[in-house]
Protein backbone atom coordinates (compact mmCIF):
# COMPACT_ATOMS: atom_id res chain seq x y z
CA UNK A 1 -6.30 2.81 22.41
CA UNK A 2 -3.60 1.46 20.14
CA UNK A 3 0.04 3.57 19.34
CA UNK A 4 0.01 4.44 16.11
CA UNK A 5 3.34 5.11 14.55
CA UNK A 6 4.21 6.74 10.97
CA UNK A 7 5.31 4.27 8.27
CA UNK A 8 8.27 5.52 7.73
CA UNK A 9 8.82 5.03 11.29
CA UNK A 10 8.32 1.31 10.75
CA UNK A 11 10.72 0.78 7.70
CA UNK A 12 13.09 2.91 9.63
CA UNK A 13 12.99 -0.01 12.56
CA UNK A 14 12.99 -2.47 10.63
CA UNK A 15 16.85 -1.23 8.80
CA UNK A 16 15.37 0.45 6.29
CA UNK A 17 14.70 -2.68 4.19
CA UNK A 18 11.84 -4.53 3.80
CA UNK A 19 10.75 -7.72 1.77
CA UNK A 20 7.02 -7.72 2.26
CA UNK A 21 4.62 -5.20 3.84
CA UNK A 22 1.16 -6.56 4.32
CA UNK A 23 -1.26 -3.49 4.70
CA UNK A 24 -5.03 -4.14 5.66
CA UNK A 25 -5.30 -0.55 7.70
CA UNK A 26 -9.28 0.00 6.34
CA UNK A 27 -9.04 2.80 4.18
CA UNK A 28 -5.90 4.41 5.52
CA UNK A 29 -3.65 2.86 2.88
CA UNK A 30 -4.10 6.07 0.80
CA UNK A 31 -2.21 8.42 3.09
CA UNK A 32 0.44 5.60 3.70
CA UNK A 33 1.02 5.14 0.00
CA UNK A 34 1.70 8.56 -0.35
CA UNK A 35 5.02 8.21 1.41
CA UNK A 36 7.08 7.60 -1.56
CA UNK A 37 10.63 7.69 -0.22
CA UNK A 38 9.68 5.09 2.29
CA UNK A 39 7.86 2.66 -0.38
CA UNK A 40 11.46 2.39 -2.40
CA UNK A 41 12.37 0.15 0.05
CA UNK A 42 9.82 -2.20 0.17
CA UNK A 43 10.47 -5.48 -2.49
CA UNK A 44 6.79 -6.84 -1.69
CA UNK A 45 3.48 -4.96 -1.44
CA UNK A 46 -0.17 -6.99 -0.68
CA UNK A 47 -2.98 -4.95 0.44
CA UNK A 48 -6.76 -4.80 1.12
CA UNK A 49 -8.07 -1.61 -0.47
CA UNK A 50 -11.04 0.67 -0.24
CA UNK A 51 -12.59 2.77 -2.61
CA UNK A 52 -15.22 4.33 -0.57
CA UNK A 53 -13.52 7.84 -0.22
CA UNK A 54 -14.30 8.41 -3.77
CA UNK A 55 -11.02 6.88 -4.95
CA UNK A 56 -10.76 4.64 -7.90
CA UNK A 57 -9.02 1.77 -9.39
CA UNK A 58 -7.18 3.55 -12.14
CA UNK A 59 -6.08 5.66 -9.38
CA UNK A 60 -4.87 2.78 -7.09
CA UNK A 61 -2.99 1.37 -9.99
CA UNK A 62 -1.70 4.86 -11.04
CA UNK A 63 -0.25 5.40 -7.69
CA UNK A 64 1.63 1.99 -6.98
CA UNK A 65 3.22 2.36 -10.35
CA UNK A 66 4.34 5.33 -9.41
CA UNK A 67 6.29 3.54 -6.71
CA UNK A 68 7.95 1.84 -9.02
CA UNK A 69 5.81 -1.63 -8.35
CA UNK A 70 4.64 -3.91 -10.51
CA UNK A 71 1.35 -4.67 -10.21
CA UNK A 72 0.91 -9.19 -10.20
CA UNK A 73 -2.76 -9.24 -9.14
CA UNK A 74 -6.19 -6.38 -8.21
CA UNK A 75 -8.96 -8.54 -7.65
CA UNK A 76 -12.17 -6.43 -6.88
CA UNK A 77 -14.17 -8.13 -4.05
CA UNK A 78 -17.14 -5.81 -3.81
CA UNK A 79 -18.14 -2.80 -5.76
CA UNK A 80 -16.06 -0.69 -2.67
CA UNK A 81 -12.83 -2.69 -1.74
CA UNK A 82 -10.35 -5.57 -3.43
CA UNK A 83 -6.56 -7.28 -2.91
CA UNK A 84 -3.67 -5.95 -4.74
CA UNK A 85 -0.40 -7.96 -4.91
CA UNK A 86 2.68 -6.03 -6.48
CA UNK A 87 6.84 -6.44 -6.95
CA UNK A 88 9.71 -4.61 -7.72
């Protein structure tokens, strides 16, 4: 079993400031993304997504804007799952 902790949590110990956050969490990045007061202070986002929960690309893209990222790369690498890299 592995300690899970919430993001915000993990911004929180790192000083509240983060340059890069590297999420690969198999289809959990949804929820995490949806912790918008966190995301503001994150510079650097790259990330493995999944579609499979009936989520699509519009959507992911729709959502990290809404962050206030700008979105540098989505490369699809299957019809279910793809990198994302985005900035502020």
């Amino acid at each position: 079993s592995i300690k899970q902790i919430a993001f915000r949590e993990a911004v929180a110990r790192l000083g509240d400031r983060v340059d890069l956050v590297k999420l690969d969490c198999e289809g959990g990045e949804w929820d995490i993304l949806r912790d918008g007061e966190s995301w503001q202070r994150v510079r650097f986002l790259t990330m493995e997504f999944h579609l499979w929960a009936g989520y699509t690309i519009g959507e992911l893209k729709s959502r990290v804007s809404s962050l206030g990222f700008d979105i540098r790369r989505l490369q699809s690498r299957g019809p279910e799952f793809g990198i994302l890299v985005a900035c502020r």
